[in-house]
C-alpha atoms as a PDB file:
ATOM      1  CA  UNK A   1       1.936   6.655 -16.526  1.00  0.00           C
ATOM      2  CA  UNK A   2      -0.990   4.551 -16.444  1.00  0.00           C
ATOM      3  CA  UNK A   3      -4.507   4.868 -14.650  1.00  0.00           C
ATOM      4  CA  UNK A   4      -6.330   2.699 -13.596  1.00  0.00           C
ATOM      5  CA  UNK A   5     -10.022   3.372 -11.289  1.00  0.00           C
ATOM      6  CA  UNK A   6      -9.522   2.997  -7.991  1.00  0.00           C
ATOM      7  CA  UNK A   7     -12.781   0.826  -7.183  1.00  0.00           C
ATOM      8  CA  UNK A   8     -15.819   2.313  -5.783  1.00  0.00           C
ATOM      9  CA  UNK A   9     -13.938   5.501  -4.664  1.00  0.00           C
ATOM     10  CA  UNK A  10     -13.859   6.240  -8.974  1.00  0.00           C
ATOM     11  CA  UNK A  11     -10.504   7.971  -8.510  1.00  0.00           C
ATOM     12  CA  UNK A  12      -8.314   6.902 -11.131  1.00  0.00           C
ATOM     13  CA  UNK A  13      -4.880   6.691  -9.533  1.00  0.00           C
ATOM     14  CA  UNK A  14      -2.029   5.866 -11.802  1.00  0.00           C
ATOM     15  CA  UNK A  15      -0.428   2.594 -11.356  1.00  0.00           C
ATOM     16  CA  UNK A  16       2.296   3.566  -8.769  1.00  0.00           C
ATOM     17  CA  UNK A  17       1.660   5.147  -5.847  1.00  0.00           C
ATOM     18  CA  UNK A  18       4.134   7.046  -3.124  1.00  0.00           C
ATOM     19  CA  UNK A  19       4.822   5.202  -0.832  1.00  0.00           C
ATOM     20  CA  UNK A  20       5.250   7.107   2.352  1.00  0.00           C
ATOM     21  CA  UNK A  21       7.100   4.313   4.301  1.00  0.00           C
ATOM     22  CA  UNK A  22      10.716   5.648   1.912  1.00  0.00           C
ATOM     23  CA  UNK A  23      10.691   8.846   3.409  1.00  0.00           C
ATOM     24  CA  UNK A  24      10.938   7.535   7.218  1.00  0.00           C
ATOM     25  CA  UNK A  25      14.196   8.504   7.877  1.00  0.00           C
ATOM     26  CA  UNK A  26      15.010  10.386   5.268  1.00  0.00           C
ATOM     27  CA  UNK A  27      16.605  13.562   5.371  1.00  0.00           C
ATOM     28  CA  UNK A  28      14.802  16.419   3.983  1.00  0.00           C
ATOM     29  CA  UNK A  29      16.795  16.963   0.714  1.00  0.00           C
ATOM     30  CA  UNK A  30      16.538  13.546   0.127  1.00  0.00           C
ATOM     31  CA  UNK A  31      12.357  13.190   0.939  1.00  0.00           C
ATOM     32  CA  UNK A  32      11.883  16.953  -1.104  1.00  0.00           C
ATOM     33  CA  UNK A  33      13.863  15.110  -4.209  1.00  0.00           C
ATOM     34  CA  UNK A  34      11.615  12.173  -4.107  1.00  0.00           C
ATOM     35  CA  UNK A  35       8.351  14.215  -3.660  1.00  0.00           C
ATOM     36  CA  UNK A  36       9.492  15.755  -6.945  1.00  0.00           C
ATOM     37  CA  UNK A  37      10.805  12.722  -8.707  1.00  0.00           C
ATOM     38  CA  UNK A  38       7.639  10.888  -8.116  1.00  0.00           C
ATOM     39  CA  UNK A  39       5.144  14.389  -8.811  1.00  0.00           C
ATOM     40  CA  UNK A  40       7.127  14.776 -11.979  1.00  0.00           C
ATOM     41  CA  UNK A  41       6.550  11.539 -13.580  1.00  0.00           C
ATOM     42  CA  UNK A  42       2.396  12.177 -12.832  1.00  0.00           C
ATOM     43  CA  UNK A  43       2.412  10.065  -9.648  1.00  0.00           C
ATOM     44  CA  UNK A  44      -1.180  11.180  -8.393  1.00  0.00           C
ATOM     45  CA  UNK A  45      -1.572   8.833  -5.404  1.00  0.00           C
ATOM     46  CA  UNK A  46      -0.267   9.265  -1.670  1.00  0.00           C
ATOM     47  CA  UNK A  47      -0.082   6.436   1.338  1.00  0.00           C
ATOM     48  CA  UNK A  48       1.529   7.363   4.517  1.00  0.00           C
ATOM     49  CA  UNK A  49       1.238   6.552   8.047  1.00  0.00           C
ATOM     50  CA  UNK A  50       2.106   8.108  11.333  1.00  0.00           C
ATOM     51  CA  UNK A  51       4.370   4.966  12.247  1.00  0.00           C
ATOM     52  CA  UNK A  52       6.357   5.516   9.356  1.00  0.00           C
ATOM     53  CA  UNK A  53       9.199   7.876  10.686  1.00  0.00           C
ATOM     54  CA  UNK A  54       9.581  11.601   9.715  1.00  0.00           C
ATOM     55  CA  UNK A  55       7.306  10.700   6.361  1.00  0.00           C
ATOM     56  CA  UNK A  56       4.546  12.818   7.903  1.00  0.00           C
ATOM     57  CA  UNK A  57       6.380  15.637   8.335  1.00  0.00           C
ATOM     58  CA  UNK A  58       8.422  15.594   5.350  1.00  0.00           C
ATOM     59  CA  UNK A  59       5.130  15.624   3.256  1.00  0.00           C
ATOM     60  CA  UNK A  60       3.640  18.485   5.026  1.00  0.00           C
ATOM     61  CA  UNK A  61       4.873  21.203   3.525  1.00  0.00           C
ATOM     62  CA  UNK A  62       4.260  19.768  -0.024  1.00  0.00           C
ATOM     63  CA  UNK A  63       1.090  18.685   0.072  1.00  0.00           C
ATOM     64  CA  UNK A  64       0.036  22.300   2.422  1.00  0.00           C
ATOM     65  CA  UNK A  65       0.377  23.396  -1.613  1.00  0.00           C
ATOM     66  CA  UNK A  66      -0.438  21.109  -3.555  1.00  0.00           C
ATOM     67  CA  UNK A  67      -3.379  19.108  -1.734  1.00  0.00           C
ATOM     68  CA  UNK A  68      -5.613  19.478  -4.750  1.00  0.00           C
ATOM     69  CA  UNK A  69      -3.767  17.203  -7.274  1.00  0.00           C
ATOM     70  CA  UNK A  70      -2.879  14.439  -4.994  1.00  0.00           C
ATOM     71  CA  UNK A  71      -5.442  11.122  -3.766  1.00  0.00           C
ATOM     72  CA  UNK A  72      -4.205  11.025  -0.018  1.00  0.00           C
ATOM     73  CA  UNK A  73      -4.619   8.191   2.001  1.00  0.00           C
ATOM     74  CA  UNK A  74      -3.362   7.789   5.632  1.00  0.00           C
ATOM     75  CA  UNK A  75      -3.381   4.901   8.131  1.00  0.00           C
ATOM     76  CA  UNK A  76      -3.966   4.288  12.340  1.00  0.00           C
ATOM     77  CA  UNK A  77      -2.532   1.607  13.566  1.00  0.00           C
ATOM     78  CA  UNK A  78      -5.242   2.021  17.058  1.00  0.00           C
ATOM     79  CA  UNK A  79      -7.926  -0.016  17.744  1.00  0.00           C
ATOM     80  CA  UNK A  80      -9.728   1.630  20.060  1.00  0.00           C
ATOM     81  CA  UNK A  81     -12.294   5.129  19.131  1.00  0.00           C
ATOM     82  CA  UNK A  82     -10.488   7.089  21.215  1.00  0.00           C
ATOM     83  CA  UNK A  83      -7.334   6.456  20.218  1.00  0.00           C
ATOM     84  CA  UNK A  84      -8.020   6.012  16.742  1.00  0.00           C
ATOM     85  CA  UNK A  85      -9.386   9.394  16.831  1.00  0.00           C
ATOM     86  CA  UNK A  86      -6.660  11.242  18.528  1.00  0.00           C
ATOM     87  CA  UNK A  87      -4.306   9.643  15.366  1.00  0.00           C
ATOM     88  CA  UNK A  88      -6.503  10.938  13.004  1.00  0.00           C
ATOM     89  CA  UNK A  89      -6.818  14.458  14.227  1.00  0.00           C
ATOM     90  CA  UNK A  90      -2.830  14.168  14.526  1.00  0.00           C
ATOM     91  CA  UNK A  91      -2.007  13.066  10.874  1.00  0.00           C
ATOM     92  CA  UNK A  92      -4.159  15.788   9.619  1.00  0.00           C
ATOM     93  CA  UNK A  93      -1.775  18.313  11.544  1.00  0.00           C
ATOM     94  CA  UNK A  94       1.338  16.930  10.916  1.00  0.00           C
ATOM     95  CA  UNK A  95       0.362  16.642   7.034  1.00  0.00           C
ATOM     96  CA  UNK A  96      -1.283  20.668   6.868  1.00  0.00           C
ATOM     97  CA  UNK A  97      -4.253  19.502   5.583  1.00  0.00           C
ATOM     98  CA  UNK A  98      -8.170  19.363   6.336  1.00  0.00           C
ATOM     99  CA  UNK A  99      -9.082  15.743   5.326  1.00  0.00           C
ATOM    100  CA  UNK A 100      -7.968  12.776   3.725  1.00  0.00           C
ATOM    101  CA  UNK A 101      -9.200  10.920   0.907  1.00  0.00           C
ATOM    102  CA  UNK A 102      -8.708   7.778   1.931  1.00  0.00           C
ATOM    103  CA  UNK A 103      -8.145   6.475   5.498  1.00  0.00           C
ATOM    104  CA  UNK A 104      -7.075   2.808   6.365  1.00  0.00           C
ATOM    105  CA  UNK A 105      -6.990   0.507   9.338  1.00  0.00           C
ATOM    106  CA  UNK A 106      -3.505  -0.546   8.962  1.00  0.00           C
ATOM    107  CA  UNK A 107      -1.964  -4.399   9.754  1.00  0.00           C
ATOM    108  CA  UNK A 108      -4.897  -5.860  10.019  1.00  0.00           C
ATOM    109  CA  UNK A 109      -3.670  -9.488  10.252  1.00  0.00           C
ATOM    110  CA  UNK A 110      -5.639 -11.591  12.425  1.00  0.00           C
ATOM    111  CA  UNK A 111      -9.641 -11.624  13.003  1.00  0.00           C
ATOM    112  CA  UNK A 112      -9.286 -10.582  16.600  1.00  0.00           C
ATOM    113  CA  UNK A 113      -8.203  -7.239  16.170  1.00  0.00           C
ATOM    114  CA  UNK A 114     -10.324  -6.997  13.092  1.00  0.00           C
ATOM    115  CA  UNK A 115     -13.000  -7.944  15.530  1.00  0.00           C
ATOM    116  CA  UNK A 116     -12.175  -5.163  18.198  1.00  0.00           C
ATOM    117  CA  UNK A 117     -11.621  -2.496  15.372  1.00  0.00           C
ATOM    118  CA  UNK A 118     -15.257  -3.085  14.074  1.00  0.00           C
ATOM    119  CA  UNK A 119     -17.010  -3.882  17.339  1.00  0.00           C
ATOM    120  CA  UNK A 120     -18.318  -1.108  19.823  1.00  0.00           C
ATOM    121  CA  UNK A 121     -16.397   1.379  20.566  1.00  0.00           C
ATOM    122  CA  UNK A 122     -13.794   0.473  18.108  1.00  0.00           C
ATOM    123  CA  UNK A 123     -11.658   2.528  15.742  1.00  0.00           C
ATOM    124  CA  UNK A 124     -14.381   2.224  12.733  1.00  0.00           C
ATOM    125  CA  UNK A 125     -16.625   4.475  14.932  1.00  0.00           C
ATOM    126  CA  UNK A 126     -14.321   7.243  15.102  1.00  0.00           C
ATOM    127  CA  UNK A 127     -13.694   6.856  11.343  1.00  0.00           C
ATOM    128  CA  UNK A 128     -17.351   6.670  10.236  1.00  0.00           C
ATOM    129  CA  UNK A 129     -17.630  10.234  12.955  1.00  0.00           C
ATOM    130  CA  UNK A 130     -15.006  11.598  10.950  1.00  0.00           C
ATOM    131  CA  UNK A 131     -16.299  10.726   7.778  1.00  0.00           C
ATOM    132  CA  UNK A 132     -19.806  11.869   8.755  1.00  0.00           C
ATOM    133  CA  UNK A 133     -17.569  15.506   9.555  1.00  0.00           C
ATOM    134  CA  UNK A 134     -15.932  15.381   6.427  1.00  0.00           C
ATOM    135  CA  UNK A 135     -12.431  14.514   7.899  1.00  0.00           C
ATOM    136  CA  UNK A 136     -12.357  11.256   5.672  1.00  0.00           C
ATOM    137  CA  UNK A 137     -14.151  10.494   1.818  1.00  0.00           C
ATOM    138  CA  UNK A 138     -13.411   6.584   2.352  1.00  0.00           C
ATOM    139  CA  UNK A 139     -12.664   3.568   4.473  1.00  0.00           C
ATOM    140  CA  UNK A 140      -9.843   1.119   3.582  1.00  0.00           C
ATOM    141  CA  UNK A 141      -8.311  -1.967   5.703  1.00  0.00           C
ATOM    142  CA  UNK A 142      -4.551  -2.943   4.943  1.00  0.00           C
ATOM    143  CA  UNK A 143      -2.418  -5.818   6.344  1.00  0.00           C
ATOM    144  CA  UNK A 144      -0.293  -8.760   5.491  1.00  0.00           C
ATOM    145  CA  UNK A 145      -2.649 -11.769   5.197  1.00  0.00           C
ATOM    146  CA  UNK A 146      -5.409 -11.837   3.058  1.00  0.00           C
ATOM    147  CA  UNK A 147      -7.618 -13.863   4.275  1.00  0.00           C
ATOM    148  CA  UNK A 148      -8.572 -11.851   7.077  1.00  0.00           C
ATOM    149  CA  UNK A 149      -9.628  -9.122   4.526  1.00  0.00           C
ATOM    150  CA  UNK A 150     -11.504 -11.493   2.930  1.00  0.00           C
ATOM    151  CA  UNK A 151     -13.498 -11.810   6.185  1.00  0.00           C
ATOM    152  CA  UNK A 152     -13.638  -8.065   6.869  1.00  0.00           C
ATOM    153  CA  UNK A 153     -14.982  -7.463   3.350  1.00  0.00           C
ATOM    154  CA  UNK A 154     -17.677  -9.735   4.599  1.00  0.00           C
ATOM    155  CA  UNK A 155     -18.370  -7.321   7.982  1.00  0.00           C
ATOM    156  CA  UNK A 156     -18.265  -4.184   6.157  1.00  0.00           C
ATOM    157  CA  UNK A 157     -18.176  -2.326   3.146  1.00  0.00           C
ATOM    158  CA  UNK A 158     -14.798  -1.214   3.012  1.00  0.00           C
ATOM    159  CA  UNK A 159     -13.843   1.112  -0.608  1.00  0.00           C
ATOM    160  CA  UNK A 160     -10.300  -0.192  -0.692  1.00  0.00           C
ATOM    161  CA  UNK A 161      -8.221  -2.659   0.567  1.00  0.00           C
ATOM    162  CA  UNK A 162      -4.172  -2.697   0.093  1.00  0.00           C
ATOM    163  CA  UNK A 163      -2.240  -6.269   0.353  1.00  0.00           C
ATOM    164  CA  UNK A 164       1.237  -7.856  -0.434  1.00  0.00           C
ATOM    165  CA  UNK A 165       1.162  -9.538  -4.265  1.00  0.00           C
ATOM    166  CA  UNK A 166       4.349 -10.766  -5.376  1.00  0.00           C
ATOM    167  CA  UNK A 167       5.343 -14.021  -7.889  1.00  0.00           C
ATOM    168  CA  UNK A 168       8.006 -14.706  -4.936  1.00  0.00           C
ATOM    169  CA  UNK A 169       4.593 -15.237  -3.281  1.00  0.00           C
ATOM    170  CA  UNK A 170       2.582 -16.541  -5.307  1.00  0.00           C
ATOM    171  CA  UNK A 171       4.965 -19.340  -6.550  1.00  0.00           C
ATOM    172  CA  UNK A 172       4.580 -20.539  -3.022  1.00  0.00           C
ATOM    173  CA  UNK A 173       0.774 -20.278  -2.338  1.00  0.00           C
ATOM    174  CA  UNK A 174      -0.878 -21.495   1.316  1.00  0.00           C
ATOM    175  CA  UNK A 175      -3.640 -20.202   3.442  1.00  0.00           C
ATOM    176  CA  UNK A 176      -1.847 -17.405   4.336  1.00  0.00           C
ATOM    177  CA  UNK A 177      -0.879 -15.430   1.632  1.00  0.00           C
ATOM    178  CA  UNK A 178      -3.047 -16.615  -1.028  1.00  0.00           C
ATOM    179  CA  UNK A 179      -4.685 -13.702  -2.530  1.00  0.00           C
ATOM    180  CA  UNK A 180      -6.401 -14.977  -5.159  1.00  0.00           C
ATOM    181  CA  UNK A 181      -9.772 -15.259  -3.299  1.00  0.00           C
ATOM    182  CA  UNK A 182      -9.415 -11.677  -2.238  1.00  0.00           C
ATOM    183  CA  UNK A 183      -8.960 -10.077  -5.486  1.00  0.00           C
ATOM    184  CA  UNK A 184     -12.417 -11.697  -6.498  1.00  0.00           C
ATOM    185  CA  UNK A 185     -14.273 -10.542  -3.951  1.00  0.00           C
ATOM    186  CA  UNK A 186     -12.874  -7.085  -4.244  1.00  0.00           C
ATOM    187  CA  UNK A 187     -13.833  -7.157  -7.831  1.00  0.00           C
ATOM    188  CA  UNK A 188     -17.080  -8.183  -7.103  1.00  0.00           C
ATOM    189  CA  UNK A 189     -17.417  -5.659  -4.700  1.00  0.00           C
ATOM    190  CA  UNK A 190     -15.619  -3.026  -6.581  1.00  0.00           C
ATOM    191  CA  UNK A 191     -13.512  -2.509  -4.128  1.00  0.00           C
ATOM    192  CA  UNK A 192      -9.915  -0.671  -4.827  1.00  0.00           C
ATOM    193  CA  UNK A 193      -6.755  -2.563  -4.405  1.00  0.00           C
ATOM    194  CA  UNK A 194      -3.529  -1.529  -3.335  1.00  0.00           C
ATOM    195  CA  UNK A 195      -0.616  -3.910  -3.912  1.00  0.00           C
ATOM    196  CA  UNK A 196       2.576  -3.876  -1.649  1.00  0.00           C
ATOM    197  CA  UNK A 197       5.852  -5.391  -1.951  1.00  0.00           C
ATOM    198  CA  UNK A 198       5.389  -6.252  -5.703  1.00  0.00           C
ATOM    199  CA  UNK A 199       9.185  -6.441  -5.432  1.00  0.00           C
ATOM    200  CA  UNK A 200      10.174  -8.457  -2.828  1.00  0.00           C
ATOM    201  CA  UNK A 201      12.767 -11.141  -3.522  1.00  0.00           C
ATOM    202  CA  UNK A 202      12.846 -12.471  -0.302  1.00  0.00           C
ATOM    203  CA  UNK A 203      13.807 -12.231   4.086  1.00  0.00           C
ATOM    204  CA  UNK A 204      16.490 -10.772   4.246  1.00  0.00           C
ATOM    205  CA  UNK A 205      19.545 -13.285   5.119  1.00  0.00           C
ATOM    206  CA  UNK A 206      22.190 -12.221   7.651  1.00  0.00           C
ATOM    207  CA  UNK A 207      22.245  -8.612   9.618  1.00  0.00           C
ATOM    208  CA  UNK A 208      23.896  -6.856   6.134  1.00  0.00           C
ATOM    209  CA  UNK A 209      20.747  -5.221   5.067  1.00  0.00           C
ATOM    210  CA  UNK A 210      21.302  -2.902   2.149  1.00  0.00           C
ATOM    211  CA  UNK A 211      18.169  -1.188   1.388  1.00  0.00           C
ATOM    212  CA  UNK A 212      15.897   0.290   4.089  1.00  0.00           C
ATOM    213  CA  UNK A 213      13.346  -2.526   3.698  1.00  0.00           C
ATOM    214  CA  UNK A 214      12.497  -5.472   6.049  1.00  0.00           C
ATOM    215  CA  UNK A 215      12.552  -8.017   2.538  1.00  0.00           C
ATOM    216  CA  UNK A 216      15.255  -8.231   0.362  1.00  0.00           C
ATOM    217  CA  UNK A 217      14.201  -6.383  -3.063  1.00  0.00           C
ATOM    218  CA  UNK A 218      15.210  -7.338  -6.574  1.00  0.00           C
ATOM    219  CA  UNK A 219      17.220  -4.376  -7.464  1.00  0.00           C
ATOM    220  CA  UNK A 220      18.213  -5.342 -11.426  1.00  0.00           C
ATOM    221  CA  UNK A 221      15.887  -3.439 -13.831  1.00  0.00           C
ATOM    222  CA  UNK A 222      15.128  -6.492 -15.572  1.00  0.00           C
ATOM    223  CA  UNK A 223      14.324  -8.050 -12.169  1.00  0.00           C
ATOM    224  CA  UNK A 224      12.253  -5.114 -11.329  1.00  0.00           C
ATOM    225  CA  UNK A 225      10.584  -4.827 -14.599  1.00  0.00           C
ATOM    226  CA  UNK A 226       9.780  -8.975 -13.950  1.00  0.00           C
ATOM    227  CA  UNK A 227       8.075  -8.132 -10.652  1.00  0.00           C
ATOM    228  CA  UNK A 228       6.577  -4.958 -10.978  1.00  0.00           C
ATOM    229  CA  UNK A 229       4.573  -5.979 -14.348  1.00  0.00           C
ATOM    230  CA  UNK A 230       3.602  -9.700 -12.697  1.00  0.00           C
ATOM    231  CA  UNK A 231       1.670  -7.851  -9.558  1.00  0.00           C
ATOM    232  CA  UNK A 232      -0.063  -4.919 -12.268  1.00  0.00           C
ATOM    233  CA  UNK A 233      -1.056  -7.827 -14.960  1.00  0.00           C
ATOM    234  CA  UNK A 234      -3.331  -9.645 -11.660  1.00  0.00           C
ATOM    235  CA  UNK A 235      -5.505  -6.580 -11.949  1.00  0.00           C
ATOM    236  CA  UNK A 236      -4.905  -4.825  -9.051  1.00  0.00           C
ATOM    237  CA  UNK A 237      -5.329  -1.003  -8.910  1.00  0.00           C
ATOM    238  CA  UNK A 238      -2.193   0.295  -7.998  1.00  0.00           C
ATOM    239  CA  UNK A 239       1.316  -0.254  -6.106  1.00  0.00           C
ATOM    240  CA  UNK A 240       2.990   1.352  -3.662  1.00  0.00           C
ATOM    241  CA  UNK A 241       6.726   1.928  -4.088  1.00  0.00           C
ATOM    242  CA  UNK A 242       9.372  -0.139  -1.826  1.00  0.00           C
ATOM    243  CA  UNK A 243      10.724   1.622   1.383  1.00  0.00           C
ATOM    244  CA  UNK A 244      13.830   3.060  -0.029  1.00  0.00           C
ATOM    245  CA  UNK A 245      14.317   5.771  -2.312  1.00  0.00           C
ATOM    246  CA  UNK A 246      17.106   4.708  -4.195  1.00  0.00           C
ATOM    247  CA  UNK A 247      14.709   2.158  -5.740  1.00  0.00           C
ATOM    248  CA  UNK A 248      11.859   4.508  -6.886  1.00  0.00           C
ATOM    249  CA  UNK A 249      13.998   5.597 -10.692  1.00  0.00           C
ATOM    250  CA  UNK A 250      13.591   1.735 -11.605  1.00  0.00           C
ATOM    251  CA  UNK A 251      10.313   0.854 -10.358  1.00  0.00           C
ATOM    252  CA  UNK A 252       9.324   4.559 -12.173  1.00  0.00           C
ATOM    253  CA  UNK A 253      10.573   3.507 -15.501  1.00  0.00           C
ATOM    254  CA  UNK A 254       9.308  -0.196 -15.109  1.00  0.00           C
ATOM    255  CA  UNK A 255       6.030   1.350 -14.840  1.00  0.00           C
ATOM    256  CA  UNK A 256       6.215   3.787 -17.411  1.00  0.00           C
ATOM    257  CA  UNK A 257       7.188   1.054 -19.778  1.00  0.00           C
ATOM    258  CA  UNK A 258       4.341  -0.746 -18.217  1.00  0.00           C
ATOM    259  CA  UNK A 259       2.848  -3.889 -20.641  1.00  0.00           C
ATOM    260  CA  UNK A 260       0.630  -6.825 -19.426  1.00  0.00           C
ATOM    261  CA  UNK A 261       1.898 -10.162 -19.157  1.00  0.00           C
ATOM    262  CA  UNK A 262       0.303 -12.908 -20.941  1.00  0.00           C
ATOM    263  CA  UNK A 263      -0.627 -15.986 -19.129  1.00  0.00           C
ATOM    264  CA  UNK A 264       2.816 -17.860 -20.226  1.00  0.00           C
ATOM    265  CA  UNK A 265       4.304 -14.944 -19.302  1.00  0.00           C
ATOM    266  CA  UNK A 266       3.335 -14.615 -15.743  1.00  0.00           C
ATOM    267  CA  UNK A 267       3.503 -18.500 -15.544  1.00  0.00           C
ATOM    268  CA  UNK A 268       7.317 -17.690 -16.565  1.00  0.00           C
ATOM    269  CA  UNK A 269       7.960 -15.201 -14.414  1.00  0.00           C
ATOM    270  CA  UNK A 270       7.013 -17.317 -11.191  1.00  0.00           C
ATOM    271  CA  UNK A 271       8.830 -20.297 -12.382  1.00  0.00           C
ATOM    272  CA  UNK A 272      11.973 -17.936 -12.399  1.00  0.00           C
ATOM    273  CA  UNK A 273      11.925 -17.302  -8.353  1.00  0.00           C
ATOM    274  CA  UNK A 274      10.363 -20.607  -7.032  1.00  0.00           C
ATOM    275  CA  UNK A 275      13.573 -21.184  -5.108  1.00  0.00           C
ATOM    276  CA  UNK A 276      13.769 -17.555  -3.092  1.00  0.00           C
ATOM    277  CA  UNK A 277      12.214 -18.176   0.104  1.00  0.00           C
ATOM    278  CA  UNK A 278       8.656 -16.333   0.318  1.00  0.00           C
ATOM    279  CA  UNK A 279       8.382 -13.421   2.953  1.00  0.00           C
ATOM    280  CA  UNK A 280       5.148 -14.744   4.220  1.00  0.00           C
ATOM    281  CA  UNK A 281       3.747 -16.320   6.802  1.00  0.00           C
ATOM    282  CA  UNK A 282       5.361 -14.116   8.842  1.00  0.00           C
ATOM    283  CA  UNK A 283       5.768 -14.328  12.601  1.00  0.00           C
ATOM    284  CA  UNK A 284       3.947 -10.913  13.680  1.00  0.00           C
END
């Protein structure tokens, strides 16, 4: 599978990346087998939070052996220092090991709480402590609507930041989930990007939910394939896989088979879902 650098932080993490949000209520046959259907296929790259379920725990006793071929990143969700601290010192127990590579303020979707998570005694200061104690390597911000990390890439120098990028999305462009302005700042600042939900279809319509996503995926290879290679061809470093397992074989082999799309191409692909309904803005 592919590498690509993952900004500033010079780790080159291959083009998917577990995604830790599939394994939160998994059982733990069914979180071991995708450990070791995503480890076996080279996956290198790790992004879990402590909201997400049992994924925590599941991961534990993998990565207690096998912390030294694996980029992890975790997330808080806390704004405060002391809270934010207390989190971090948690995810470190719950995943057996002694620091992470990457840790992220996670849904960070309006400039208030960016705001309080950067002011004084906000959550950066526990993260820069624990950074300083070599709990943490680097800083990354996450969330739903770019333009806020636009702003916070403005406030501070953040290594990474990870994003929704989807041609769902981007065939229906507005202030909100336009992230066309952030990927050019993050390349200017050589920043790492994470993409999310490269493929969402659309909200899900009615209570008959299938997969264990909050969006609708495309679930057709060829679909798939479509979606997947769209969000890798706008440059961005990686993607985490959807939040259900039964997905990860196809988005595995799209990416293995991984080509970029030429202009016409991508122009094609967008064309193809302008009448799905995006999943942004999104009332949060």
């Amino acid at each position: 599978m592919e590498k690509r650098r993952l900004g500033k932080t010079d780790h080159m993490s291959t083009i998917l990346a577990l995604g830790g949000a599939a394994l939160w209520n998994a059982t733990r046959a069914e979180a071991e087998a995708g450990i070791e259907l995503a480890m076996d296929h080279g996956i290198n790259h790790i992004d879990v939070s402590p909201i997400y379920g049992k994924a925590e725990v599941h991961l534990g006793p993998w990565l207690e052996k096998h912390r030294k071929d694996i980029f992890l990143a975790c997330k808080t969700n806390k704004r405060s220092k002391t809270k934010a601290w207390e989190e971090l010192k948690q995810s470190l127990e719950r995943l057996r090991v002694s620091y992470f590579d990457l840790y992220q303020f996670h849904a960070v979707d309006d400039l208030e709480t960016l705001y309080t998570l950067l002011g004084s005694e906000g959550a950066l200061e526990a993260v820069l402590e624990a950074k300083q104690q070599g709990l943490v390597r680097y800083i990354g911000i996450t969330g739903h609507r770019p333009f806020t990390h636009v702003e916070a890439l403005k406030r501070f120098d953040f290594d990474t930041v990870l994003f929704p990028l989807n041609r769902v999305l981007d065939a229906h462009p507005n202030d909100y989930n336009d992230s066309t302005t952030l990927l050019k700042i993050a390349q200017q600042k050589d920043v790492g990007t994470i993409a999310i939900k490269a493929i969402t279809k659309r909200p899900w319509e009615g209570n008959l939910h299938v997969y264990q996503t909050w969006y609708e995926p495309f679930d057709e290879q060829k679909e798939i394939d479509r979606s997947l290679w769209y969000t890798l061809s706008q440059g961005v470093t990686t993607c985490a896989m959807s939040g259900d397992l039964r997905l990860w074989p196809m988005l595995i082999d799209a990416a293995e088979r991984f080509r970029p799309m030429s202009v016409q191409e991508q122009a094609e692909a967008i064309a193809q879902v302008m009448h799905h309904k995006p999943l942004f803005p999104h009332p949060f």
